[in-house]
C-alpha atoms as a PDB file:
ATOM      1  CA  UNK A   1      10.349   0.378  15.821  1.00  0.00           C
ATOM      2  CA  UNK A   2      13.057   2.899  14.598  1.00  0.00           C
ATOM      3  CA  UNK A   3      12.305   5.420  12.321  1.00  0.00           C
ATOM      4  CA  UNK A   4      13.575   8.238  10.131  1.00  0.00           C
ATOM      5  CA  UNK A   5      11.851  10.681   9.182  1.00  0.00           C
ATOM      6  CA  UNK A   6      12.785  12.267   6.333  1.00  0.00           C
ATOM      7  CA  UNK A   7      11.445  15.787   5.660  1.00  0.00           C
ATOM      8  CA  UNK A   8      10.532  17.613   8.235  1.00  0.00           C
ATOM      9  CA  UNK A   9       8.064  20.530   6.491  1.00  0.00           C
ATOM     10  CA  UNK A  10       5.092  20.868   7.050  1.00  0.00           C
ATOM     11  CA  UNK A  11       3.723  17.342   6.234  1.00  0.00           C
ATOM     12  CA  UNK A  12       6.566  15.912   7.750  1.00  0.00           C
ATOM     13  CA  UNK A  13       5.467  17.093  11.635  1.00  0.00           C
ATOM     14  CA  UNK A  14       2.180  15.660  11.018  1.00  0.00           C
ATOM     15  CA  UNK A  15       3.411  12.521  10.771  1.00  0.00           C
ATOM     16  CA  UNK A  16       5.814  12.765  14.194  1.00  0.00           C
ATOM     17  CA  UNK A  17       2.617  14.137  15.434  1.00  0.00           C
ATOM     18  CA  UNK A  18       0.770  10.746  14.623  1.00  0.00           C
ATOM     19  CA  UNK A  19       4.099   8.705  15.318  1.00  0.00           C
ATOM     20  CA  UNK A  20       4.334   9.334  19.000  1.00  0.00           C
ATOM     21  CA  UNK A  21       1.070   8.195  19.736  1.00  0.00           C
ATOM     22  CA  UNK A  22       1.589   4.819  18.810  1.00  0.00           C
ATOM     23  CA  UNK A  23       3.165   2.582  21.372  1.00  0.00           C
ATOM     24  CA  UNK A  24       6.854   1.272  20.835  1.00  0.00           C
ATOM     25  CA  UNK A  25       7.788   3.696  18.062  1.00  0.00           C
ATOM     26  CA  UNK A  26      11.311   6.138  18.867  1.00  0.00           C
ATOM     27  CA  UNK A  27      11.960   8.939  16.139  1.00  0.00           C
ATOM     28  CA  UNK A  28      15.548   8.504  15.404  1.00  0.00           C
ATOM     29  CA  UNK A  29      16.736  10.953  12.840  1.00  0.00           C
ATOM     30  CA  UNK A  30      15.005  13.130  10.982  1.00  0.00           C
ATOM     31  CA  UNK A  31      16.704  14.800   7.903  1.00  0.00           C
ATOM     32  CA  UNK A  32      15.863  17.816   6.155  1.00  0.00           C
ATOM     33  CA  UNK A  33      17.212  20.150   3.444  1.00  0.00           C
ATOM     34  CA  UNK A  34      18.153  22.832   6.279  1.00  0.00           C
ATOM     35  CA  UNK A  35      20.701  21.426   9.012  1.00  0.00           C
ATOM     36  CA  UNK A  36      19.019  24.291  11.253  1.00  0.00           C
ATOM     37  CA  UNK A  37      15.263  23.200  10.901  1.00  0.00           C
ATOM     38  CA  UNK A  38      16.239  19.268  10.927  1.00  0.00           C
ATOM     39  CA  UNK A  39      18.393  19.584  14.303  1.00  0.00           C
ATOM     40  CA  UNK A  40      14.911  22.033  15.015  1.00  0.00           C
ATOM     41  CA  UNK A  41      12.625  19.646  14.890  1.00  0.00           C
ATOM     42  CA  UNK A  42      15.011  16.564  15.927  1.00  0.00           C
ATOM     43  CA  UNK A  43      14.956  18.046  19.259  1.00  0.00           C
ATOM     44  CA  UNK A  44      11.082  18.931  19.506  1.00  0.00           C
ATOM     45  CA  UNK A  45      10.352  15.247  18.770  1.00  0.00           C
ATOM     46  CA  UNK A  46      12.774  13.668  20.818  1.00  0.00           C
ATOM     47  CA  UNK A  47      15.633  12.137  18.121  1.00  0.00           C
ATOM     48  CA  UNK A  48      18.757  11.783  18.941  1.00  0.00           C
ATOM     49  CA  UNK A  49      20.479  12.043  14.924  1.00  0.00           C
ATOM     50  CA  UNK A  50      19.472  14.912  12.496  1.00  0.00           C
ATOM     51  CA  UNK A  51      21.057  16.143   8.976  1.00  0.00           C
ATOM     52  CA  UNK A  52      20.310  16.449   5.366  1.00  0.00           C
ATOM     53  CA  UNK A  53      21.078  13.886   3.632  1.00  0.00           C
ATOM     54  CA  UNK A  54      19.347  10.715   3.612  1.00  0.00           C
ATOM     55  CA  UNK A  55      22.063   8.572   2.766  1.00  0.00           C
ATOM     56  CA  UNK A  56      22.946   9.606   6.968  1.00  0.00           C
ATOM     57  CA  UNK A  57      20.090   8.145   8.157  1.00  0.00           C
ATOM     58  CA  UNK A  58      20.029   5.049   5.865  1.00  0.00           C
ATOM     59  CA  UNK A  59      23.988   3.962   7.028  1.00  0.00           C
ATOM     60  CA  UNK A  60      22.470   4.167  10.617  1.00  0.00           C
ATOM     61  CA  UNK A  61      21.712   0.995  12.445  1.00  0.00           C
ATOM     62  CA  UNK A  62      19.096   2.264  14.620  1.00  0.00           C
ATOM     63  CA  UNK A  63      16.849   3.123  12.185  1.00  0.00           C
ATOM     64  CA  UNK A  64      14.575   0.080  11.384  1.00  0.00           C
ATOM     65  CA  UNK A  65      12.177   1.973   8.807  1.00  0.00           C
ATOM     66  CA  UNK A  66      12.015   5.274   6.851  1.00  0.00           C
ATOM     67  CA  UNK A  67       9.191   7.911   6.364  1.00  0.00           C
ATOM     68  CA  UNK A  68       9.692  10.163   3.290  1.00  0.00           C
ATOM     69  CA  UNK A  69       7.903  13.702   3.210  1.00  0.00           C
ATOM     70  CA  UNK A  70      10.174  15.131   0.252  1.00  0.00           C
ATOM     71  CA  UNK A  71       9.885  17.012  -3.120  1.00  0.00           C
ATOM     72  CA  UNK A  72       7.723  14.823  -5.295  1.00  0.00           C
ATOM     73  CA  UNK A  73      10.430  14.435  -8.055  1.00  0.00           C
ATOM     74  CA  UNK A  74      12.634  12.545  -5.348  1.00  0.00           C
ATOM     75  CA  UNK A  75      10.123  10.089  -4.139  1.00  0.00           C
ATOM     76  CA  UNK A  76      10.726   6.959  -6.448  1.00  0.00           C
ATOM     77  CA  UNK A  77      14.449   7.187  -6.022  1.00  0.00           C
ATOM     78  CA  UNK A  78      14.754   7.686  -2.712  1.00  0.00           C
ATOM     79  CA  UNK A  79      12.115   4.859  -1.406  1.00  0.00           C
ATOM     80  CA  UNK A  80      14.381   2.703  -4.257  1.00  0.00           C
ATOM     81  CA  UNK A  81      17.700   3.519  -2.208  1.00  0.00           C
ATOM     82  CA  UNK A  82      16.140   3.297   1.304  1.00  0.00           C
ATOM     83  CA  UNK A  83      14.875  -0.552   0.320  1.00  0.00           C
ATOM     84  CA  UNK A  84      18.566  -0.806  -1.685  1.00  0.00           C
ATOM     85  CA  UNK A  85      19.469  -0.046   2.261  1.00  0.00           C
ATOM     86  CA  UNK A  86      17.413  -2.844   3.892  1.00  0.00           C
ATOM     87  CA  UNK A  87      14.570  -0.346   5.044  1.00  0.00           C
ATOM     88  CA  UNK A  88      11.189  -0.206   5.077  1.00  0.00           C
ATOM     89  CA  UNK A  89       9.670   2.582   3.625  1.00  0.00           C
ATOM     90  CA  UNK A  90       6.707   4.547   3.487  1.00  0.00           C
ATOM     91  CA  UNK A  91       7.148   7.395   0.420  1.00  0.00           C
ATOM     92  CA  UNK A  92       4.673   9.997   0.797  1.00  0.00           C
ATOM     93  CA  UNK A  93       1.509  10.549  -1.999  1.00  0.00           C
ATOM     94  CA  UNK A  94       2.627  10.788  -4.868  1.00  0.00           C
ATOM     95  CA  UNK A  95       4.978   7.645  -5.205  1.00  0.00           C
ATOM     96  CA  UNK A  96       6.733   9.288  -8.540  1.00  0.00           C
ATOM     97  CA  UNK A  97       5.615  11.752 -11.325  1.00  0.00           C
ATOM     98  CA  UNK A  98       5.934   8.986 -13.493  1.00  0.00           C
ATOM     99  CA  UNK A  99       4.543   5.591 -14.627  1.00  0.00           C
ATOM    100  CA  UNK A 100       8.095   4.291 -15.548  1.00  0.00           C
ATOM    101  CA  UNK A 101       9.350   5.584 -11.780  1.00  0.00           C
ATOM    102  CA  UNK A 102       6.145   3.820 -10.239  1.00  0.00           C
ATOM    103  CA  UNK A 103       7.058   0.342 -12.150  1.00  0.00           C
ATOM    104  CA  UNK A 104      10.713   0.964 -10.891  1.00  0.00           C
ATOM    105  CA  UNK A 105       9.851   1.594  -6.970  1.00  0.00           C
ATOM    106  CA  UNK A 106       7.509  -1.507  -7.197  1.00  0.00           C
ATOM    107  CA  UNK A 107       9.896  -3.782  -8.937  1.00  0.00           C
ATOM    108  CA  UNK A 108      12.453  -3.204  -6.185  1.00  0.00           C
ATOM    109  CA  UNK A 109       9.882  -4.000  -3.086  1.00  0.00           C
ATOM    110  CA  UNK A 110       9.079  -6.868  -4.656  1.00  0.00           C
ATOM    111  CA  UNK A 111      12.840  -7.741  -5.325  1.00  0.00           C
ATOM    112  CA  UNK A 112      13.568  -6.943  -1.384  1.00  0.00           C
ATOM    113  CA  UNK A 113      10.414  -8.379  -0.141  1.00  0.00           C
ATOM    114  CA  UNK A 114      10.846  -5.307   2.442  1.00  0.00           C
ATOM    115  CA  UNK A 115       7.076  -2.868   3.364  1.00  0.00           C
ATOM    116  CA  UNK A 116       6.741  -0.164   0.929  1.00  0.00           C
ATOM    117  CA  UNK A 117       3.826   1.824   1.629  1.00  0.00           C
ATOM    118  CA  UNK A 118       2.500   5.074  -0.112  1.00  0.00           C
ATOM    119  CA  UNK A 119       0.413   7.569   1.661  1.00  0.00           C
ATOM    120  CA  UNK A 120      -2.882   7.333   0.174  1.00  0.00           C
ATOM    121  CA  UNK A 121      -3.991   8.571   3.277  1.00  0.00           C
ATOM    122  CA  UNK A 122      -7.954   8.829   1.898  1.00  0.00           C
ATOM    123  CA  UNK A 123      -7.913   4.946   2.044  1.00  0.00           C
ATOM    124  CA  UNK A 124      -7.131   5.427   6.118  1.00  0.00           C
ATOM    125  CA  UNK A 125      -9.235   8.502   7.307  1.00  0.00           C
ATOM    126  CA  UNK A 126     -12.365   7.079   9.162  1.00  0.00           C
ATOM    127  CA  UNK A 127     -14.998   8.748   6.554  1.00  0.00           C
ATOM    128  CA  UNK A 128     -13.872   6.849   3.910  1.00  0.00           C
ATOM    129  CA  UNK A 129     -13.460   3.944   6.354  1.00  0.00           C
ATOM    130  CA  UNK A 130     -17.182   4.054   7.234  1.00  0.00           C
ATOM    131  CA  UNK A 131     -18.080   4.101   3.489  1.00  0.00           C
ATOM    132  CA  UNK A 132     -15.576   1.385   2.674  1.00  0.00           C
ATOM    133  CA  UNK A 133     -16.748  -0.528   5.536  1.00  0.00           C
ATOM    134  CA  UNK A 134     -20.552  -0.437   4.237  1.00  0.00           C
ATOM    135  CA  UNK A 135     -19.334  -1.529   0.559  1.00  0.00           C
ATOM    136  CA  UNK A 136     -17.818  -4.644   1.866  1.00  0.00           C
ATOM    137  CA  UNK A 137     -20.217  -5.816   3.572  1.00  0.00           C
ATOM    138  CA  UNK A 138     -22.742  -5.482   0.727  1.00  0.00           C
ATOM    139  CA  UNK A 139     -24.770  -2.551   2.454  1.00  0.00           C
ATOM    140  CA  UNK A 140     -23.729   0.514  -0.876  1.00  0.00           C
ATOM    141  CA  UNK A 141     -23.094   0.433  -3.973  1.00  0.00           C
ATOM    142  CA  UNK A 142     -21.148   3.476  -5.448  1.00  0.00           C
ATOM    143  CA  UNK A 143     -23.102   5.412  -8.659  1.00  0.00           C
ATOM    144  CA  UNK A 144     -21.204   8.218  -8.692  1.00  0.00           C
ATOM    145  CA  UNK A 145     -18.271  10.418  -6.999  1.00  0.00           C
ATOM    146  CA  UNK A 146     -18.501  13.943  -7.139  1.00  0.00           C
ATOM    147  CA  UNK A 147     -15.197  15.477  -5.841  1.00  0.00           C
ATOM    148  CA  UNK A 148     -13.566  18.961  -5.152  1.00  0.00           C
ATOM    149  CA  UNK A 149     -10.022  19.502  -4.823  1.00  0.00           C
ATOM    150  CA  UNK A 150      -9.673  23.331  -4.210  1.00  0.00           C
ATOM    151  CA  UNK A 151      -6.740  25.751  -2.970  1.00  0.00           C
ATOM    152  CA  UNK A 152      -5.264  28.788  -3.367  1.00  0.00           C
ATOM    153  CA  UNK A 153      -1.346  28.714  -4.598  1.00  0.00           C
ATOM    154  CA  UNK A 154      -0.499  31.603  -7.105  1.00  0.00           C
ATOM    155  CA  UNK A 155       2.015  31.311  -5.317  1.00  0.00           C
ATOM    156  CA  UNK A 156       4.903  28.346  -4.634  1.00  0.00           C
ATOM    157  CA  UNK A 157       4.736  28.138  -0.815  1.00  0.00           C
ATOM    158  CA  UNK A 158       3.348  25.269   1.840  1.00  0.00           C
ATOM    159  CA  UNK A 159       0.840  24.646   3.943  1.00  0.00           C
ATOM    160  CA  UNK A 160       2.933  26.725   6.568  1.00  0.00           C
ATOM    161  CA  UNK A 161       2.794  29.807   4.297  1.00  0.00           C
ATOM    162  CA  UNK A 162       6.993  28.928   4.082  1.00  0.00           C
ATOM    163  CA  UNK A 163       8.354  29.051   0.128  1.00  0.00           C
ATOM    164  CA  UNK A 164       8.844  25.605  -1.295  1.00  0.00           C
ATOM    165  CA  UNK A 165      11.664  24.543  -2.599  1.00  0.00           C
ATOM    166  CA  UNK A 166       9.600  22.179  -5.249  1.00  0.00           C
ATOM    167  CA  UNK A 167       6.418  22.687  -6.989  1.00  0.00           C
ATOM    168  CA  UNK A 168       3.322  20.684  -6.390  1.00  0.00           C
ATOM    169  CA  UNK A 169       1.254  19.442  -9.249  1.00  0.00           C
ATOM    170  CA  UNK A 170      -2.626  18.789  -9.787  1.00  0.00           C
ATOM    171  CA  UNK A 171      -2.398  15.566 -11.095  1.00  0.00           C
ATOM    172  CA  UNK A 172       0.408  13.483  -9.941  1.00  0.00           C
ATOM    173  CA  UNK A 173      -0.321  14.532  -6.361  1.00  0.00           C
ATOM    174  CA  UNK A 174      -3.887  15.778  -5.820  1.00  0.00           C
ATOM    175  CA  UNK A 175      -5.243  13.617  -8.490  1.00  0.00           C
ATOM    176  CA  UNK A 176      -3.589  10.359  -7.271  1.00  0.00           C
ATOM    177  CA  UNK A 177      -5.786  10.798  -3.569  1.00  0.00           C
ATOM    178  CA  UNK A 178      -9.122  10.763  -5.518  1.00  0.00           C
ATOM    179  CA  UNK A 179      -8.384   8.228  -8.413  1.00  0.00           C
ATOM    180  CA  UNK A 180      -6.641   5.597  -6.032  1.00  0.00           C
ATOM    181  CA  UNK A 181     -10.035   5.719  -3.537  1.00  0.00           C
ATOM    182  CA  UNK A 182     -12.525   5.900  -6.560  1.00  0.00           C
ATOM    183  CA  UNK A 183     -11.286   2.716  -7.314  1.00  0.00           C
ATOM    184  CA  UNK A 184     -10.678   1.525  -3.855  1.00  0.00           C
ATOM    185  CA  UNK A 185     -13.885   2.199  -3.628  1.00  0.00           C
ATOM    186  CA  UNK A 186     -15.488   1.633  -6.464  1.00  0.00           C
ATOM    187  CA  UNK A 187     -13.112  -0.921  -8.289  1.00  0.00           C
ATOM    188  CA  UNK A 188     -10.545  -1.017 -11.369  1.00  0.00           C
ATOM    189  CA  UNK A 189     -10.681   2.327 -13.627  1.00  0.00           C
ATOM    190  CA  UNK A 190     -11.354   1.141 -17.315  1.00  0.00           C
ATOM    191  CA  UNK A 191     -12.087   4.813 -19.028  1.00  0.00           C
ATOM    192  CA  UNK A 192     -10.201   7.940 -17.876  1.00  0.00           C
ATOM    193  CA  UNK A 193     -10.191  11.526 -19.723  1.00  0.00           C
ATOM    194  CA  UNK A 194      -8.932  14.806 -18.691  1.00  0.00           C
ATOM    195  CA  UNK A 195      -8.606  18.720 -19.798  1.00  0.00           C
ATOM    196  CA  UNK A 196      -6.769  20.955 -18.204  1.00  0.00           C
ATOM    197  CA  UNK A 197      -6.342  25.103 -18.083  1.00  0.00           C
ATOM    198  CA  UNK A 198      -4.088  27.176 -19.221  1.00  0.00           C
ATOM    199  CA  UNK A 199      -0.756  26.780 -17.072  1.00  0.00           C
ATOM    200  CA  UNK A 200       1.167  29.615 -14.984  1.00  0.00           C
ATOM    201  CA  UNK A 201       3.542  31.657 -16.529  1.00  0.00           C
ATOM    202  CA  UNK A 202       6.032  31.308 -13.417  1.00  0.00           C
ATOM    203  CA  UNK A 203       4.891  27.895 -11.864  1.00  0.00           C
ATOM    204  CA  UNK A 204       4.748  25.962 -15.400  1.00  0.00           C
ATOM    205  CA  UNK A 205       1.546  23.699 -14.415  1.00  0.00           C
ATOM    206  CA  UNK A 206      -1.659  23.834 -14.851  1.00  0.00           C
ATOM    207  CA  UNK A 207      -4.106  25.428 -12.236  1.00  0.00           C
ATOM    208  CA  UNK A 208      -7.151  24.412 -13.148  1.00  0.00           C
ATOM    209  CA  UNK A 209      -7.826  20.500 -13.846  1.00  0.00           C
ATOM    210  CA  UNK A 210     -11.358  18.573 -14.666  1.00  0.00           C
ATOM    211  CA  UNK A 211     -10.948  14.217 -15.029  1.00  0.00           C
ATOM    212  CA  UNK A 212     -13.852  11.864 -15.746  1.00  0.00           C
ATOM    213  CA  UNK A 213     -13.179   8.559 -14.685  1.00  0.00           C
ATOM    214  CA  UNK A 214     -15.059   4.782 -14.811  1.00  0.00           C
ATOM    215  CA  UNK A 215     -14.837   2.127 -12.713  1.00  0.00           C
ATOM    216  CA  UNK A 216     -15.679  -1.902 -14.213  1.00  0.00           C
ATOM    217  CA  UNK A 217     -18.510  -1.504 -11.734  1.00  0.00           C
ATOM    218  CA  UNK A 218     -19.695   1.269 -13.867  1.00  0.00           C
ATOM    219  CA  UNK A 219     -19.719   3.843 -11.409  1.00  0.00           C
ATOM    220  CA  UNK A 220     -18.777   7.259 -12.075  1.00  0.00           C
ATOM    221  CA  UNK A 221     -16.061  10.151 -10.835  1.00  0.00           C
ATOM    222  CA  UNK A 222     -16.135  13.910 -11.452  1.00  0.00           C
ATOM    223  CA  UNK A 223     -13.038  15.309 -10.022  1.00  0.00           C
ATOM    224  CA  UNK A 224     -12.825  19.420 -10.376  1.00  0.00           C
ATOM    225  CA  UNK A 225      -9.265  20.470  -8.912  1.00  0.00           C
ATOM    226  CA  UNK A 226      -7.638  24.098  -8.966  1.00  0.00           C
ATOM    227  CA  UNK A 227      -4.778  26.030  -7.152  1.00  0.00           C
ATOM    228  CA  UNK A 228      -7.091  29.085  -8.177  1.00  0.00           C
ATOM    229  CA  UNK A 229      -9.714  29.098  -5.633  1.00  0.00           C
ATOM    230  CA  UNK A 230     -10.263  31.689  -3.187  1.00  0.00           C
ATOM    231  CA  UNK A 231     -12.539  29.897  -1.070  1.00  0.00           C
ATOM    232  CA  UNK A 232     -12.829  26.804   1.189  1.00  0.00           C
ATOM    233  CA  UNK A 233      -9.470  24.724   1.260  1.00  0.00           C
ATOM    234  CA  UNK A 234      -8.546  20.944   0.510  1.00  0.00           C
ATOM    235  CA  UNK A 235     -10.947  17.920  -0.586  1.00  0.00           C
ATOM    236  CA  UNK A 236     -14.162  16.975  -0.542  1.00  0.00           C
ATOM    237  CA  UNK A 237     -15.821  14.013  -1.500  1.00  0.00           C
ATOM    238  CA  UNK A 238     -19.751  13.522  -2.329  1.00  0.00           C
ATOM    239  CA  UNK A 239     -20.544   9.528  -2.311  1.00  0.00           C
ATOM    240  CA  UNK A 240     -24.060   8.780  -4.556  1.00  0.00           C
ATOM    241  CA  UNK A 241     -24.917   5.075  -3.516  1.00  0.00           C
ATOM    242  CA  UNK A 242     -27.821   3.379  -4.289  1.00  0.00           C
ATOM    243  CA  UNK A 243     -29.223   4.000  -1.044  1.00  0.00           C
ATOM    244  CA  UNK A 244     -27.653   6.693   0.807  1.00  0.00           C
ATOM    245  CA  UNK A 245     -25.597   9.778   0.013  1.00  0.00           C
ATOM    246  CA  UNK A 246     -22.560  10.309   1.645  1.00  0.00           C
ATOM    247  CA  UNK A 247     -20.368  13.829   2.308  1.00  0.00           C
ATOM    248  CA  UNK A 248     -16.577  13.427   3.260  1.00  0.00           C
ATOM    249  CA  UNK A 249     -14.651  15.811   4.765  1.00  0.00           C
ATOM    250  CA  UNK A 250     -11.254  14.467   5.657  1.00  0.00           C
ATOM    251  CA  UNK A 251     -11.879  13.007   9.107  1.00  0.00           C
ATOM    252  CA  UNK A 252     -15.319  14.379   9.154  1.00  0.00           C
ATOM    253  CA  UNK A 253     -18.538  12.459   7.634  1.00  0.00           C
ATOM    254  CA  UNK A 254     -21.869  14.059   6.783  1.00  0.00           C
ATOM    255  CA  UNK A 255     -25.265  12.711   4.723  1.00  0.00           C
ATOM    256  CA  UNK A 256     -26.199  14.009   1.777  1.00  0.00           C
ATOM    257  CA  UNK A 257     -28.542  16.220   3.730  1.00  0.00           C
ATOM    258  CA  UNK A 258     -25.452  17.462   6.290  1.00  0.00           C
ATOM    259  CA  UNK A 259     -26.610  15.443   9.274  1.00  0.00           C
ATOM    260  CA  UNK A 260     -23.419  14.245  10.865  1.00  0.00           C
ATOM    261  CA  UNK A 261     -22.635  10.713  10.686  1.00  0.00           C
ATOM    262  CA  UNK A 262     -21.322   9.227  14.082  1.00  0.00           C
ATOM    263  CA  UNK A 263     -17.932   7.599  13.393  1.00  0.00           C
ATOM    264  CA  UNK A 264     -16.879   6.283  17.238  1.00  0.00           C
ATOM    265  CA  UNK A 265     -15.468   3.014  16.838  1.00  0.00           C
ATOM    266  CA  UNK A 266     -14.890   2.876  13.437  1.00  0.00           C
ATOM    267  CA  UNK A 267     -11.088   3.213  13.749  1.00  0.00           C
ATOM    268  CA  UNK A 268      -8.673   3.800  17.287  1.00  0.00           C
ATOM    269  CA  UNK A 269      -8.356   6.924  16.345  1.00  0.00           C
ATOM    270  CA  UNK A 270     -10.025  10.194  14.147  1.00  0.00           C
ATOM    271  CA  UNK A 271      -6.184  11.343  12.365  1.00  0.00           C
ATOM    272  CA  UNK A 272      -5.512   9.932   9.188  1.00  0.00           C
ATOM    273  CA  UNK A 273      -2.645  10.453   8.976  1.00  0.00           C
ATOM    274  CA  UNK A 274      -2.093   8.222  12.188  1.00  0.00           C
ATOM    275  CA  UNK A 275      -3.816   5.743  11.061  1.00  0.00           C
ATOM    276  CA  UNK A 276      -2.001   5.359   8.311  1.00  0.00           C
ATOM    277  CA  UNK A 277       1.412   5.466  10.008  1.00  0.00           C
ATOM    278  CA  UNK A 278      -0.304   2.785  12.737  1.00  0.00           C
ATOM    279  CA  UNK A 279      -0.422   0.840   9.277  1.00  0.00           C
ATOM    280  CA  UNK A 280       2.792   0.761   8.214  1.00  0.00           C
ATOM    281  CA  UNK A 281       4.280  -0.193  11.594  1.00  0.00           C
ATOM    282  CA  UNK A 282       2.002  -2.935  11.800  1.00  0.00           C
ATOM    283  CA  UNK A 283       2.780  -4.312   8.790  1.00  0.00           C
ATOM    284  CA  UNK A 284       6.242  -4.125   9.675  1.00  0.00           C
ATOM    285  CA  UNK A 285       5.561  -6.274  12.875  1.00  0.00           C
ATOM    286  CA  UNK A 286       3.406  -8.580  11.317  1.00  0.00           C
ATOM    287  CA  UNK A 287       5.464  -9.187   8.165  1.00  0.00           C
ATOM    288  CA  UNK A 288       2.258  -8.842   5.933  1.00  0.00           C
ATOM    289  CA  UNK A 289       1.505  -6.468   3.043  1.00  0.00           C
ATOM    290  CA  UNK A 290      -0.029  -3.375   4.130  1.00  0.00           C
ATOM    291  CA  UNK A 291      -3.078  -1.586   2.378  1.00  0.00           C
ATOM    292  CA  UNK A 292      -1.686   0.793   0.395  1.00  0.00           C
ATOM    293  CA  UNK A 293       1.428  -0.868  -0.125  1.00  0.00           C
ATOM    294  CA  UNK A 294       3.431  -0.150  -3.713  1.00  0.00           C
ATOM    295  CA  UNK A 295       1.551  -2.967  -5.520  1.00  0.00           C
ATOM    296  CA  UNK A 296      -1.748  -1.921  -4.068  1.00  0.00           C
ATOM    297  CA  UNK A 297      -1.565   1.575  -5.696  1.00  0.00           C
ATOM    298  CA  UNK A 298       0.198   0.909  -8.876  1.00  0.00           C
ATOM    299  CA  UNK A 299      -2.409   0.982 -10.977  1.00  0.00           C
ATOM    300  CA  UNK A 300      -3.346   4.861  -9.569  1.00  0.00           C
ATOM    301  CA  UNK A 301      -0.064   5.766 -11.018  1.00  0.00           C
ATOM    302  CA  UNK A 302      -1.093   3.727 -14.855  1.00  0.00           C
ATOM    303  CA  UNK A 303      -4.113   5.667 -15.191  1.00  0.00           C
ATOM    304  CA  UNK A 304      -2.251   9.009 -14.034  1.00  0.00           C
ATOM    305  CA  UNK A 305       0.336   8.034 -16.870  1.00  0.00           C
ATOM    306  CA  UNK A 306      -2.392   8.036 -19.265  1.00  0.00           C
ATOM    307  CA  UNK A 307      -3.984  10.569 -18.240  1.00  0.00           C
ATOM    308  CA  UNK A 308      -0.545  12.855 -18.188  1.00  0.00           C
ATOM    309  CA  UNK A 309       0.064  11.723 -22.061  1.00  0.00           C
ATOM    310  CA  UNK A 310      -2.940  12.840 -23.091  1.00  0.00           C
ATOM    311  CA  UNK A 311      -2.815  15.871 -21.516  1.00  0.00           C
ATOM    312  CA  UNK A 312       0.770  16.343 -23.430  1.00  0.00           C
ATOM    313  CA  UNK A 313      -1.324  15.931 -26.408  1.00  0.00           C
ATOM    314  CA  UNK A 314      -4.080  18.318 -25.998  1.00  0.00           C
ATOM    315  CA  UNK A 315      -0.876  20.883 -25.541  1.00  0.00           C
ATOM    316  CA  UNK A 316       0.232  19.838 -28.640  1.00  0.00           C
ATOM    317  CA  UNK A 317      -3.042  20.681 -30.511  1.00  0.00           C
ATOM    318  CA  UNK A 318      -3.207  24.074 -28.886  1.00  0.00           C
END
């Protein structure tokens, strides 16, 4: 299997990092807005093609699939032209910053029949595995999410501390991890609200963010999110079940009462973000759909919609 790897920031080495542990798998170009850092990191993880554009890597016929770590605003028409290409691709979370661009990207994998995978990498980390795991078989019952997405960027820079050359957003990319799993986990959304802070005068978003959501199970979400705290970093997820409480820290499971949870076996390996990237090439290789394929998250990306319009509203009131 032959990939490209497209965007090599920060994100983008975590996912050579998970690539080369899976057997049969050769990093073939990566691309990035620099020539300096793509030919960079080309030669750290072994490829033998680098350079900037994608459209490089997609008239290349060693290259087999395509991994895209980009901007945000790119993501829809980029996984559109590598499938226009005859590749499979996995688009990094979010898949667009737009219902319209979600439809789009989904119409066209299921025109080209080809793997289109988004990295909802929550559905893949073994935490959420073990709690997924237990709901399937009948042993938990979601009541209730209580979740925390908190960081610190006043500033527009990465998780490398480098300046980005895009601007991340609470909602359509933060946002999408929690509301795709709450109803992975919980099923469909039916009721969704949202209120947001006041937005930064540079960075034009919001940095503080609270959403309600409602699953047809009638189990509950509480999602707090903000680029304003000065504290502990990333995601956390609190699981209320009927009969056990469950605390998720990325790769990392506690209970409700911090006692670690023993996760060996649950999955071949404790990285995520492998896991999901073992995912997509096996779906590849096994022709199938893969979980969180395009038409497996859509419906994320409809409630986001909603919940961006009504946000555009609330502005207008103010």
């Amino acid at each position: 299997m032959r990939i490209a790897l497209v965007g090599a920031g920060a994100f983008g080495e975590k996912h050579l990092d998970g690539l080369k542990n899976i057997d049969g798998v050769e990093i073939t170009s990566v691309i990035s807005r620099r020539a300096e850092q793509a030919a960079e990191v080309a030669a750290k993880y072994g490829a033998k093609h680098s350079g900037t554009e994608l459209s490089e890597a997609l008239e290349r016929d060693d290259v087999d699939a395509v991994i895209l770590c980009t901007p945000t605003q790119m993501h829809a028409e980029q996984a559109i032209a590598c499938m226009n290409a005859g590749k499979h691709v996995q688009v990094e979370i979010p898949l667009s910053d737009s219902w319209g661009d979600a439809e789009a990207v989904a119409a066209k994998q299921k025109e080209t029949g080809l793997v289109c995978m988004v990295g909802h990498t929550r559905r893949f980390n073994p935490s959420h595995q073990y709690v997924h795991n237990k709901i399937v078989a009948g042993e938990l019952n979601i009541q209730q999410m209580d979740v925390q997405t908190y960081f610190f960027r006043r500033k527009n820079m990465n998780a490398k501390g480098e300046p980005r050359s895009w601007t991340d957003h609470l909602l359509w990319h933060h946002a999408a991890h929690t509301i795709d799993l709450f109803a992975y986990q919980a099923g469909k959304i039916v009721t969704a609200n949202a209120i947001q802070g006041p937005k930064h005068p540079e960075l034009g978003i919001a940095m503080d963010m609270s959403i309600q959501l409602k699953s047809e199970s009638g189990a509950i979400c509480t999602l707090s999110l903000s680029f304003n705290n000065d504290g502990p970093l990333g995601t956390f997820f609190r699981y209320i079940g009927d009969n056990a409480t469950f605390i998720a820290r990325y790769d990392d499971l506690v209970t409700g009462k911090e006692e670690p949870v023993d996760l060996t076996g649950v999955t071949v390996s404790n990285n995520g973000i492998e896991l999901q990237d073992r995912e997509f090439i096996a779906a590849i290789r096994e022709g199938r759909e893969p979980n969180s394929s395009v038409a497996g998250v859509l419906d994320c990306y409809r409630v986001i919609g909603e919940l961006a319009a009504s946000l555009e509203a609330q502005d207008g009131w103010s």
